[in-house]
PDB file of N, CA and C in Angstrom:
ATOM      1  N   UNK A   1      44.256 152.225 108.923  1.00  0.00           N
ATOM      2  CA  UNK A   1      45.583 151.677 108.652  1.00  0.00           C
ATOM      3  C   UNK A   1      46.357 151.554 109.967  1.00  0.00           C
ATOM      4  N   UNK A   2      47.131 150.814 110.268  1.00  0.00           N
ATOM      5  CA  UNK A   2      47.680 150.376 111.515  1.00  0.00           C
ATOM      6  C   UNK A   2      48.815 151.180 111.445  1.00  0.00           C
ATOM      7  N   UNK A   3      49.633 151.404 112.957  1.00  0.00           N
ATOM      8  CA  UNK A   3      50.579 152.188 113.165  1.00  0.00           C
ATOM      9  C   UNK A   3      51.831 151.724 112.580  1.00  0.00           C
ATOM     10  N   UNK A   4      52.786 152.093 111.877  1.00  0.00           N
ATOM     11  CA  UNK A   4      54.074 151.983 111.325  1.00  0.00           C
ATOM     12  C   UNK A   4      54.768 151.163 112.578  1.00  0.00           C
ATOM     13  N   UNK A   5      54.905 149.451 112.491  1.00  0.00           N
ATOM     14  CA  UNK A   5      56.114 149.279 113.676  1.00  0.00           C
ATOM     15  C   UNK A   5      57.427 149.787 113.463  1.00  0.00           C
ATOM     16  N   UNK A   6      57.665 149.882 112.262  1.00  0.00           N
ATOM     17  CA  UNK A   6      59.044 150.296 111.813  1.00  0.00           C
ATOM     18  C   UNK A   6      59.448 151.642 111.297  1.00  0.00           C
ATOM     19  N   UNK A   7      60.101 152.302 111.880  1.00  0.00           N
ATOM     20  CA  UNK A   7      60.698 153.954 111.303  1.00  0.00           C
ATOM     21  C   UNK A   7      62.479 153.384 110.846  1.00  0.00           C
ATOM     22  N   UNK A   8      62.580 153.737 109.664  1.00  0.00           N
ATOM     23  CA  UNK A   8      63.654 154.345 109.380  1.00  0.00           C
ATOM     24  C   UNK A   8      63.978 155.818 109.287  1.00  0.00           C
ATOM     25  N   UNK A   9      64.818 156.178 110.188  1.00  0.00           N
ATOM     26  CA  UNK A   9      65.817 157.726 110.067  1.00  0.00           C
ATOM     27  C   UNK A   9      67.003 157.542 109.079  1.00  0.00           C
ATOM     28  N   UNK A  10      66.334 158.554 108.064  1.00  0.00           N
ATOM     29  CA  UNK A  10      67.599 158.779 106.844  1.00  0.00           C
ATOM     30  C   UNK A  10      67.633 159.986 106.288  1.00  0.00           C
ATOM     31  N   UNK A  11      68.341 160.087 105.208  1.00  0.00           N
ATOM     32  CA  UNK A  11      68.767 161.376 104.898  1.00  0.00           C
ATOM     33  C   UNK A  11      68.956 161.500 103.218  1.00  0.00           C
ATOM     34  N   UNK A  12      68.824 162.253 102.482  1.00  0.00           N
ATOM     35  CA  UNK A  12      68.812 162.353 101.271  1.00  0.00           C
ATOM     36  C   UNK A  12      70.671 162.146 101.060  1.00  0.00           C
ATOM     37  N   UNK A  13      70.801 161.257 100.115  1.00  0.00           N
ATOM     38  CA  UNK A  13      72.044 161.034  99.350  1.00  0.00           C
ATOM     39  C   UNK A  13      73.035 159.794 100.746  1.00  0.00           C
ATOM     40  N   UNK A  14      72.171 158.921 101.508  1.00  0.00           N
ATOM     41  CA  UNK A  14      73.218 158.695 102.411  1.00  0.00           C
ATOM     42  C   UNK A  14      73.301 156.751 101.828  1.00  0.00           C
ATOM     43  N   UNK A  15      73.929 156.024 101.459  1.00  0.00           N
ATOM     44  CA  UNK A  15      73.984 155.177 100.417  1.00  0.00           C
ATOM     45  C   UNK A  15      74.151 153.822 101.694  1.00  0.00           C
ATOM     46  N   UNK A  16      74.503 154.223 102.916  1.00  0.00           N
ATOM     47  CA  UNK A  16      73.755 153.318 103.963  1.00  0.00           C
ATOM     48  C   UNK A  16      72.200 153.158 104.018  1.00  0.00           C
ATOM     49  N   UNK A  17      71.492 154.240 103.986  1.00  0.00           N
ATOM     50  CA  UNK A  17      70.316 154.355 104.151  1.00  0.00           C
ATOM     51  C   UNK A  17      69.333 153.623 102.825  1.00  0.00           C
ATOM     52  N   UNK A  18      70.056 153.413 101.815  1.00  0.00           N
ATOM     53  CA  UNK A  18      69.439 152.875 100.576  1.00  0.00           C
ATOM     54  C   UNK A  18      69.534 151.518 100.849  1.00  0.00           C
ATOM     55  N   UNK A  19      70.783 150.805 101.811  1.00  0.00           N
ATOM     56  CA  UNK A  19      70.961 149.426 102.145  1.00  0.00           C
ATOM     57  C   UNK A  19      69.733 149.069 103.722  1.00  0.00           C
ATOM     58  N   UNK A  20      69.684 150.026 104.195  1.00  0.00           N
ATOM     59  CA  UNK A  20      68.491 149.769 105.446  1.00  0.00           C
ATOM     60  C   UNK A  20      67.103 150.009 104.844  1.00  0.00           C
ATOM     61  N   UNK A  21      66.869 150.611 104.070  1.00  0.00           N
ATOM     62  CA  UNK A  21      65.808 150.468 103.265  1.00  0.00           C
ATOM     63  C   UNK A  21      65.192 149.148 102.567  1.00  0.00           C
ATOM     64  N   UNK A  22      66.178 148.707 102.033  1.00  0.00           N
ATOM     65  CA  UNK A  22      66.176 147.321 101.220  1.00  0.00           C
ATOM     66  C   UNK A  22      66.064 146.373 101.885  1.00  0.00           C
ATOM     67  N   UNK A  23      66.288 146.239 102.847  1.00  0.00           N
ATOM     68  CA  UNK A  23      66.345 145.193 104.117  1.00  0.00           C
ATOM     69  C   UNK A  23      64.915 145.446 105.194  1.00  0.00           C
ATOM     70  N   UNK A  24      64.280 146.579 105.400  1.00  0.00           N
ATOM     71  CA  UNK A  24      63.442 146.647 105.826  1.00  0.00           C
ATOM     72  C   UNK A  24      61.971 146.394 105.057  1.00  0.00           C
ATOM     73  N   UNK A  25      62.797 147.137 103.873  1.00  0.00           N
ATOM     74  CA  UNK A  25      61.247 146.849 102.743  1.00  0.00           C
ATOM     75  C   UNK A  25      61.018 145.006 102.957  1.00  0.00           C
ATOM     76  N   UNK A  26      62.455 144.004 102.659  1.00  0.00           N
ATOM     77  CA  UNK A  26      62.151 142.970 102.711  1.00  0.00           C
ATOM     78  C   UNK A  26      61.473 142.032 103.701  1.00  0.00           C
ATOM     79  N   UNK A  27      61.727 142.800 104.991  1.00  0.00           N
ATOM     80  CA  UNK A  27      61.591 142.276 106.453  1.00  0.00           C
ATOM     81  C   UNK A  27      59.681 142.670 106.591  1.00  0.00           C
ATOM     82  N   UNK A  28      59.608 144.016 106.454  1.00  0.00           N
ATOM     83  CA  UNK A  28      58.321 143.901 106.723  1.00  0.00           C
ATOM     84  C   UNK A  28      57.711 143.699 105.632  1.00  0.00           C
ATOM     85  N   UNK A  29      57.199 143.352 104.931  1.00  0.00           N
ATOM     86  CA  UNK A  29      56.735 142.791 103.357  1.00  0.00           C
ATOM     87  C   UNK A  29      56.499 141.314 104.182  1.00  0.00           C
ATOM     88  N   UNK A  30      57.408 140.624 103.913  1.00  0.00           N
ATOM     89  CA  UNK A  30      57.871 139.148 104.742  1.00  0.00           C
ATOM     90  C   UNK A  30      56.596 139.080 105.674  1.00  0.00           C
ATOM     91  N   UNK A  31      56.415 139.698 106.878  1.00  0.00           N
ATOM     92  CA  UNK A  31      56.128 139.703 108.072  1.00  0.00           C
ATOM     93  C   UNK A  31      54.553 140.487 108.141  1.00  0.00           C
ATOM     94  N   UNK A  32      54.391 141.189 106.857  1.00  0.00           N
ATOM     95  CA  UNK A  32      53.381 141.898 107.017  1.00  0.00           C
ATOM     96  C   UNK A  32      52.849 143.505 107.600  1.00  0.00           C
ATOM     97  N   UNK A  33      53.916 143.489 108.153  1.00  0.00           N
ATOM     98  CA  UNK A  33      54.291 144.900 109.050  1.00  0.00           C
ATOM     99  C   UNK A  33      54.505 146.212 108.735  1.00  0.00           C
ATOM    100  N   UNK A  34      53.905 147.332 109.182  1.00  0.00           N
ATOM    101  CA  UNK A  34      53.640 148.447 108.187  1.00  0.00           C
ATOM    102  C   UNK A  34      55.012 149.317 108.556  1.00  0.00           C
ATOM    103  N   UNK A  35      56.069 149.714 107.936  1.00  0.00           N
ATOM    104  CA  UNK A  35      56.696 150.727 108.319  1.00  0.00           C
ATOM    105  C   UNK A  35      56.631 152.450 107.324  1.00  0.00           C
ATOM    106  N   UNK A  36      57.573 153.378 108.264  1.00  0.00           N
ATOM    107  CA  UNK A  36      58.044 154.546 107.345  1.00  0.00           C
ATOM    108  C   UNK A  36      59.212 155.045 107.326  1.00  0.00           C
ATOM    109  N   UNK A  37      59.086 155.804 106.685  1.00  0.00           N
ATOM    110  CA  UNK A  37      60.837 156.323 106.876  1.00  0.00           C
ATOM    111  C   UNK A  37      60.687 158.471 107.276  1.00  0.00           C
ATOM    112  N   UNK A  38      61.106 158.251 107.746  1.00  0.00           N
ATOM    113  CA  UNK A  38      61.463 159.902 108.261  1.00  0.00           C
ATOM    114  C   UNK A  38      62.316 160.483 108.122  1.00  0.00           C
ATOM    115  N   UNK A  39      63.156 161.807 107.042  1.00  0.00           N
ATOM    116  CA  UNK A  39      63.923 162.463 106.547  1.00  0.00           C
ATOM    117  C   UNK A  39      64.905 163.295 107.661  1.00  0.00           C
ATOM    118  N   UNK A  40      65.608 163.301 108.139  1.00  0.00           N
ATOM    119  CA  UNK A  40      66.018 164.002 109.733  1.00  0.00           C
ATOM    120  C   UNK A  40      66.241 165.236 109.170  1.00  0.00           C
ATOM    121  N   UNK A  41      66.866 165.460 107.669  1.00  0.00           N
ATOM    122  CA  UNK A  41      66.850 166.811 107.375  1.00  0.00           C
ATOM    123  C   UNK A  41      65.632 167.836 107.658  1.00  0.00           C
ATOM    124  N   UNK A  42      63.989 167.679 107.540  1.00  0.00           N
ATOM    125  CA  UNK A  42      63.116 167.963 108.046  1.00  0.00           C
ATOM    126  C   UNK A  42      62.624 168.444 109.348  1.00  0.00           C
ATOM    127  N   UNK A  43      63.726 167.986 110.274  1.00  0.00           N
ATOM    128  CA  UNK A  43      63.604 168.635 111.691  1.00  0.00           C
ATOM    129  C   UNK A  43      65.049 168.794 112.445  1.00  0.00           C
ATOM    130  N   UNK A  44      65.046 169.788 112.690  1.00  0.00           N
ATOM    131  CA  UNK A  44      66.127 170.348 113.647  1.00  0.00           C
ATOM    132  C   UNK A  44      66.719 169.196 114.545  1.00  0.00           C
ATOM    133  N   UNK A  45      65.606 168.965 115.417  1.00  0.00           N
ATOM    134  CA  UNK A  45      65.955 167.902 116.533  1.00  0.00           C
ATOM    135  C   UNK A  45      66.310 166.637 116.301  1.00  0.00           C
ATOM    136  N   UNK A  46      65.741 166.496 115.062  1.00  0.00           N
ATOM    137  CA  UNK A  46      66.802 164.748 114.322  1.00  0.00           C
ATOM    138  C   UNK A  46      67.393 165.126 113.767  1.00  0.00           C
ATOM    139  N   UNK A  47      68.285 166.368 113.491  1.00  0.00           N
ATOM    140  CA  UNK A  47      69.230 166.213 112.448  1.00  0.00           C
ATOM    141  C   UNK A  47      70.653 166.502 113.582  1.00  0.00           C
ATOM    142  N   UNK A  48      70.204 167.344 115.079  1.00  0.00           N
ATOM    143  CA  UNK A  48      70.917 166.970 116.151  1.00  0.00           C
ATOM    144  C   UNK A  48      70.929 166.212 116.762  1.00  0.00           C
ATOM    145  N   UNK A  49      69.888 165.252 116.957  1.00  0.00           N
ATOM    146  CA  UNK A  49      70.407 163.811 117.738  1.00  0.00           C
ATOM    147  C   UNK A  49      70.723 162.778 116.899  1.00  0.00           C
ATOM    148  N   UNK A  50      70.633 162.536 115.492  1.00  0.00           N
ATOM    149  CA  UNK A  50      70.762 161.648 114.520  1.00  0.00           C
ATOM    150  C   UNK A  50      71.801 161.756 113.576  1.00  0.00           C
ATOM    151  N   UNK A  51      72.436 162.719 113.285  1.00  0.00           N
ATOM    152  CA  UNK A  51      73.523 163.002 112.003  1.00  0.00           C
ATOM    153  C   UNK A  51      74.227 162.400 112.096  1.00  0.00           C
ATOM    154  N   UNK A  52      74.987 161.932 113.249  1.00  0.00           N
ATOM    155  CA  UNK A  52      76.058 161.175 113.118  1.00  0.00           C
ATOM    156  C   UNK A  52      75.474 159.241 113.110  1.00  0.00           C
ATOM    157  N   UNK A  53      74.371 158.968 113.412  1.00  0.00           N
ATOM    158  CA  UNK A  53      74.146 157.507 113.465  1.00  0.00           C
ATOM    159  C   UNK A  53      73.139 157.332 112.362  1.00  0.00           C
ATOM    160  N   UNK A  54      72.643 157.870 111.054  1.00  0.00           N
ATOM    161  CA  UNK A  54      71.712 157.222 110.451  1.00  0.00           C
ATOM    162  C   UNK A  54      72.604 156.363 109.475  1.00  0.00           C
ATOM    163  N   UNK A  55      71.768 155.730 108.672  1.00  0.00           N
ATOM    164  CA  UNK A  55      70.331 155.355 109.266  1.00  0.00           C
ATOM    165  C   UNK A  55      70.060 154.547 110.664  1.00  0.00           C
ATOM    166  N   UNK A  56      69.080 154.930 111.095  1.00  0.00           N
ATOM    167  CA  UNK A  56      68.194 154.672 112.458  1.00  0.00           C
ATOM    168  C   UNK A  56      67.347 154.116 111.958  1.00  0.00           C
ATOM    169  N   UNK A  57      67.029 152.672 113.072  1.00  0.00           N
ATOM    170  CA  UNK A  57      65.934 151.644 113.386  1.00  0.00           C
ATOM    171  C   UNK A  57      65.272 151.936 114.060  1.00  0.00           C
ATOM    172  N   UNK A  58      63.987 152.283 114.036  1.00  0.00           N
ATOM    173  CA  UNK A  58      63.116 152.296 115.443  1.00  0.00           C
ATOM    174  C   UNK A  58      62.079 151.341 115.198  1.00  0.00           C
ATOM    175  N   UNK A  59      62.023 150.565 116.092  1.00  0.00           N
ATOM    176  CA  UNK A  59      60.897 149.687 116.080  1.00  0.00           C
ATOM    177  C   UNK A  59      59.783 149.362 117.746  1.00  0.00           C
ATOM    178  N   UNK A  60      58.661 149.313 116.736  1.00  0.00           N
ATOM    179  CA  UNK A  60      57.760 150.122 118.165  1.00  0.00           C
ATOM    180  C   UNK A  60      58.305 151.606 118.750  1.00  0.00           C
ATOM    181  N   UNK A  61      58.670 152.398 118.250  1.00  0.00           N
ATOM    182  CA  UNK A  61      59.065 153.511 118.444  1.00  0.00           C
ATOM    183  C   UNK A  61      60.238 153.664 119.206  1.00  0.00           C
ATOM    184  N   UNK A  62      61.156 152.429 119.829  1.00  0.00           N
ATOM    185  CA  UNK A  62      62.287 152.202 120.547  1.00  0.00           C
ATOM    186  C   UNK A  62      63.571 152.133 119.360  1.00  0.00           C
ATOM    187  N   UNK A  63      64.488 152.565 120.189  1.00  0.00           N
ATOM    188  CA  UNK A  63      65.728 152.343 119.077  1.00  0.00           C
ATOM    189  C   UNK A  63      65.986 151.143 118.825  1.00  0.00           C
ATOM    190  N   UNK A  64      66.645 150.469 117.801  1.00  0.00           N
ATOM    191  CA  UNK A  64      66.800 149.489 117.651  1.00  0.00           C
ATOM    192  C   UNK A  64      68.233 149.665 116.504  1.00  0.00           C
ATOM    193  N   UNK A  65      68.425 149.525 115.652  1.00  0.00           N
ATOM    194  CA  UNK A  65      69.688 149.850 115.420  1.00  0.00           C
ATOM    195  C   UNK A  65      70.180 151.214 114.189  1.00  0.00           C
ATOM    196  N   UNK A  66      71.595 151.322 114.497  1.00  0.00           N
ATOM    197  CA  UNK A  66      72.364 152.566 113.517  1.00  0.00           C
ATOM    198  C   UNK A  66      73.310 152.034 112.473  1.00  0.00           C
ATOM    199  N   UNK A  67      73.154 153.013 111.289  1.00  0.00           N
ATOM    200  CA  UNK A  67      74.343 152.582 110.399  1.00  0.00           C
ATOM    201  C   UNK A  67      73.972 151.220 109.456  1.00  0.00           C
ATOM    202  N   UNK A  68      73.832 150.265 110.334  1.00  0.00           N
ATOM    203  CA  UNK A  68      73.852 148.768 109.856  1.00  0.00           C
ATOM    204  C   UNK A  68      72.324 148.267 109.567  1.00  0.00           C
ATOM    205  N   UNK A  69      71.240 147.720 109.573  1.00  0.00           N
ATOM    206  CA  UNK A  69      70.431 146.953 110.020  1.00  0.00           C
ATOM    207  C   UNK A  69      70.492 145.642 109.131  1.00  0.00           C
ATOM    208  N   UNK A  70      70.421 145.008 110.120  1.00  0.00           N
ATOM    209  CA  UNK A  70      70.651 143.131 110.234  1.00  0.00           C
ATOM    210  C   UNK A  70      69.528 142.522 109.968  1.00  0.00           C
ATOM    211  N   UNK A  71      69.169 141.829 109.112  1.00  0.00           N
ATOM    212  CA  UNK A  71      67.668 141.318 108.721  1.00  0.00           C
ATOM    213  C   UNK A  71      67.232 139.803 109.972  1.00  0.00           C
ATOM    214  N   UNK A  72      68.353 139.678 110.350  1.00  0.00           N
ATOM    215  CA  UNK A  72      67.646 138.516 111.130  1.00  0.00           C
ATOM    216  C   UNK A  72      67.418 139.429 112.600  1.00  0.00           C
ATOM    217  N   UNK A  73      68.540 140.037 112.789  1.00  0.00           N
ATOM    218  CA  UNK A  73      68.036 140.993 114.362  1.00  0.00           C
ATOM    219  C   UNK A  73      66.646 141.750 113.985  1.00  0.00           C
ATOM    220  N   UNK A  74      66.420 142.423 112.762  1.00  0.00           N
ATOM    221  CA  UNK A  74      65.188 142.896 112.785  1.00  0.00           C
ATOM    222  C   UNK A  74      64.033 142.363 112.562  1.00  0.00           C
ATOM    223  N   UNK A  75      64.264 141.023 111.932  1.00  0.00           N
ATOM    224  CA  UNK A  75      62.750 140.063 111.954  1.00  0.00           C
ATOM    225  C   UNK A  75      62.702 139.344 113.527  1.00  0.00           C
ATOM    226  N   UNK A  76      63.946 138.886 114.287  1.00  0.00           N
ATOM    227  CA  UNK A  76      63.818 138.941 115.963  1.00  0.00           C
ATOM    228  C   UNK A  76      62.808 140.132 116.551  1.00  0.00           C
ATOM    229  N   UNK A  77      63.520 140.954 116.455  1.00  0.00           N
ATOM    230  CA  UNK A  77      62.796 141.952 117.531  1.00  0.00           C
ATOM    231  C   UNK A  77      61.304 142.293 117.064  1.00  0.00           C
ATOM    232  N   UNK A  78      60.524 142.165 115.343  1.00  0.00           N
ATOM    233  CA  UNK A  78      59.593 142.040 115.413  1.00  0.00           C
ATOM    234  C   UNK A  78      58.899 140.886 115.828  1.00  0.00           C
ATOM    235  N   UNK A  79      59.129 139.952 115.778  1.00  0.00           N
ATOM    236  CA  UNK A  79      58.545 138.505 116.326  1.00  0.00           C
ATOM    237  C   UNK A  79      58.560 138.742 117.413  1.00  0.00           C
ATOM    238  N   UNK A  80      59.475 138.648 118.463  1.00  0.00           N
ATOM    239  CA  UNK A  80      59.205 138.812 119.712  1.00  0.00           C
ATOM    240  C   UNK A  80      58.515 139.764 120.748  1.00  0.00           C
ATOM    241  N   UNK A  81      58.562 141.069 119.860  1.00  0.00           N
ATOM    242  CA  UNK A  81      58.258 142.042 120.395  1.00  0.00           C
ATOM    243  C   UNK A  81      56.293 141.767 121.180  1.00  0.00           C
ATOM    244  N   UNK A  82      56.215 142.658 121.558  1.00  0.00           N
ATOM    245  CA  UNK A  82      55.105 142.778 122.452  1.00  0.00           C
ATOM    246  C   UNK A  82      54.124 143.381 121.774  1.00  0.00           C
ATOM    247  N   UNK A  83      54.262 144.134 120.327  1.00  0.00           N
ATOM    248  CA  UNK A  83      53.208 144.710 120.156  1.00  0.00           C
ATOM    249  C   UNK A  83      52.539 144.574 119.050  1.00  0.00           C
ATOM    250  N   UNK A  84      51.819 145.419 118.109  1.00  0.00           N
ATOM    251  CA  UNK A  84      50.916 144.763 117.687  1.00  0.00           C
ATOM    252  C   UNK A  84      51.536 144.472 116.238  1.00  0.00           C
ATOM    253  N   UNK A  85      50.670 143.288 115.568  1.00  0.00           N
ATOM    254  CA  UNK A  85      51.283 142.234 114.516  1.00  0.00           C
ATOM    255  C   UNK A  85      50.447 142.760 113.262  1.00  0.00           C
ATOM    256  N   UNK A  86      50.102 141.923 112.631  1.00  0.00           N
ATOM    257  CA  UNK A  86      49.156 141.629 111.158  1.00  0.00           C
ATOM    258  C   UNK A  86      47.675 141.950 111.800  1.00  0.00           C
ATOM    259  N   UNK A  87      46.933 143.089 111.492  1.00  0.00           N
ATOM    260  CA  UNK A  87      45.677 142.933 111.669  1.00  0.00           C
ATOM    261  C   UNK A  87      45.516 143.662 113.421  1.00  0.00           C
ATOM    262  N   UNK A  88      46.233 144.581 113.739  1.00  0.00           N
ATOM    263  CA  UNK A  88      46.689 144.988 114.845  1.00  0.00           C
ATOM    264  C   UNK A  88      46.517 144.248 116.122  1.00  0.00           C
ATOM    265  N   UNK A  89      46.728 142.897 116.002  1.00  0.00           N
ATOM    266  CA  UNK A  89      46.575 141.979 116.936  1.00  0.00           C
ATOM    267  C   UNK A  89      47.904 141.873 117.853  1.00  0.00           C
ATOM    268  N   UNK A  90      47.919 141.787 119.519  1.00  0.00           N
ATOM    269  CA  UNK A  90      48.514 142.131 120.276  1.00  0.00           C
ATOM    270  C   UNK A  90      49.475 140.522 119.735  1.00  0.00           C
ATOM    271  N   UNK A  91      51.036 140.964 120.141  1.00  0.00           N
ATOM    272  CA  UNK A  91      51.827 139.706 120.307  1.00  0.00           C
ATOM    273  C   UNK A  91      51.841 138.870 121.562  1.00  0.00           C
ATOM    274  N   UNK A  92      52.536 138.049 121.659  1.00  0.00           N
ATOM    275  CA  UNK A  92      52.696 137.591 123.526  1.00  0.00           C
ATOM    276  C   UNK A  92      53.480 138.039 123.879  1.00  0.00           C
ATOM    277  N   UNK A  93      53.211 138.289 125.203  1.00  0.00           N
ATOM    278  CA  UNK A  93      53.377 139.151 126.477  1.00  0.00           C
ATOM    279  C   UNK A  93      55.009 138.760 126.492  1.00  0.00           C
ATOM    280  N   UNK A  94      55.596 139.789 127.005  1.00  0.00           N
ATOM    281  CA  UNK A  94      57.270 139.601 127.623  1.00  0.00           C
ATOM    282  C   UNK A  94      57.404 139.442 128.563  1.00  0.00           C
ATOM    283  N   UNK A  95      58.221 138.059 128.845  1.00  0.00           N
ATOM    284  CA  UNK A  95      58.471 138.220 130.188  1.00  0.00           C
ATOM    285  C   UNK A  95      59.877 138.205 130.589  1.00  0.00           C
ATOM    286  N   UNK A  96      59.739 139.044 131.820  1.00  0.00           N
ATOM    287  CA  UNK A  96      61.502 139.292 132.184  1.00  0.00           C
ATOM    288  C   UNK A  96      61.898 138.260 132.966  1.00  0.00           C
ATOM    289  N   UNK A  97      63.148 138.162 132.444  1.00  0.00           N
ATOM    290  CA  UNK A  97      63.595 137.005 133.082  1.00  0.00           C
ATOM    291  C   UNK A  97      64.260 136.890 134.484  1.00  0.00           C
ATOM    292  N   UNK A  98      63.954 136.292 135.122  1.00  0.00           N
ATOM    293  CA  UNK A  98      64.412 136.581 136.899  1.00  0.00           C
ATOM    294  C   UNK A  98      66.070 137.019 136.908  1.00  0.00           C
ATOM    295  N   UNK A  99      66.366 138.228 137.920  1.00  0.00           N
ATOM    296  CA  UNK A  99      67.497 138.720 137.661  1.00  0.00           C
ATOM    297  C   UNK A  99      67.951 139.157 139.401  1.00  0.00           C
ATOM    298  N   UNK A 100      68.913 138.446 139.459  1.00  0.00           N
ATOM    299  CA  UNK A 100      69.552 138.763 140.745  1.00  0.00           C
ATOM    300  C   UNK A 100      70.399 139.685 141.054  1.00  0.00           C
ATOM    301  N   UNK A 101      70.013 141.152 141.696  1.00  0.00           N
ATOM    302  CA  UNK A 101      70.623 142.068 142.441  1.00  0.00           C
ATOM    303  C   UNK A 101      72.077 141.803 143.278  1.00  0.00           C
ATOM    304  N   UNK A 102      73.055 142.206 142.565  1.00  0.00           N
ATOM    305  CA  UNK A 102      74.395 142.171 143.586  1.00  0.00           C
ATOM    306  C   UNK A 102      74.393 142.489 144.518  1.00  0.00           C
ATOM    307  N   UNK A 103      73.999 143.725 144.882  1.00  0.00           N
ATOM    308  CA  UNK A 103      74.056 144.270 145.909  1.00  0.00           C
ATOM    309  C   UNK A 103      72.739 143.925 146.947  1.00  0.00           C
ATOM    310  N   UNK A 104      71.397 143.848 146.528  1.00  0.00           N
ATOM    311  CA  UNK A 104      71.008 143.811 147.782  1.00  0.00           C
ATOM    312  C   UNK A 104      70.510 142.093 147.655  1.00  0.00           C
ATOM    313  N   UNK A 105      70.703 141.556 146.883  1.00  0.00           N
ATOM    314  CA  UNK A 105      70.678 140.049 146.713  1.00  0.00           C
ATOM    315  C   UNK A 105      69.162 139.516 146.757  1.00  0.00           C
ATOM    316  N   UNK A 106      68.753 140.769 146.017  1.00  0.00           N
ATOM    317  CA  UNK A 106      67.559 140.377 145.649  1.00  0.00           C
ATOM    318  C   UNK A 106      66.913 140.242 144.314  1.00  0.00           C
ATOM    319  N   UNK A 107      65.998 139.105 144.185  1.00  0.00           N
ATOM    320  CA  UNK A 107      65.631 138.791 142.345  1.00  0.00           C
ATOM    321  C   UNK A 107      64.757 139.265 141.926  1.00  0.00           C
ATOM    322  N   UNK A 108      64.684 140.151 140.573  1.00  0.00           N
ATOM    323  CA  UNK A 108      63.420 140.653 140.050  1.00  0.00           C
ATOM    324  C   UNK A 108      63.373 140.017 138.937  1.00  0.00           C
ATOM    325  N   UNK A 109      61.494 140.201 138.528  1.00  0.00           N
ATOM    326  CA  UNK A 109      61.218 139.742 137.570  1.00  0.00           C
ATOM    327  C   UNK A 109      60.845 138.594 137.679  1.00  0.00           C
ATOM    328  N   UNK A 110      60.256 138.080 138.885  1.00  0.00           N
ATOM    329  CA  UNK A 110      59.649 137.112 139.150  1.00  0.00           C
ATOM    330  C   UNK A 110      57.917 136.738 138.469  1.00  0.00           C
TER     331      UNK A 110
END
């Protein structure tokens, strides 16, 4: 079974978290994409870095959003993303877009 792109952080009784649920079930269903959800009450360390922002988006294991999740920002960031899709097949590559340094007036991301 392929890795979960999508984690939701939630919490028993939190009636945001029933609306990021619903929106994710729809998004990856849609898209094919395996997610889970993770209880923060269950660990110490998410229930101190998370209590005040769930529900939590993580996608590809990066944050992605709190409180809210947006069905078109979250079918974006899976489409575009870099990693793996339907059938754990890699996405296309990211590329950064050339970015010019103020200070030393130099461009990265070439």
């Amino acid at each position: 079974m392929a890795a979960p792109r999508i984690t939701l952080l939630s919490r028993p009784g939190c009636h945001l978290c029933d609306d990021a649920r619903e929106v994710i079930s729809k998004v990856a269903d849609d898209l094919g994409v395996v997610w889970e959800e993770r209880d923060i009450t269950q660990s110490e360390a998410d229930l101190r870095e998370y209590w005040e922002k769930i529900p939590v988006t993580l996608v590809d294991g990066v944050h992605h959003d709190f409180w809210r999740v947006s069905e078109d920002r979250l079918r974006r960031a899976l489409t575009l993303s870099s990693g793996p899709i339907r059938g754990g097949r890699p996405g296309p590559p990211r590329r950064m877009a050339p970015t010019l340094c103020i200070c030393s007036q130099t461009t990265y991301g070439r």
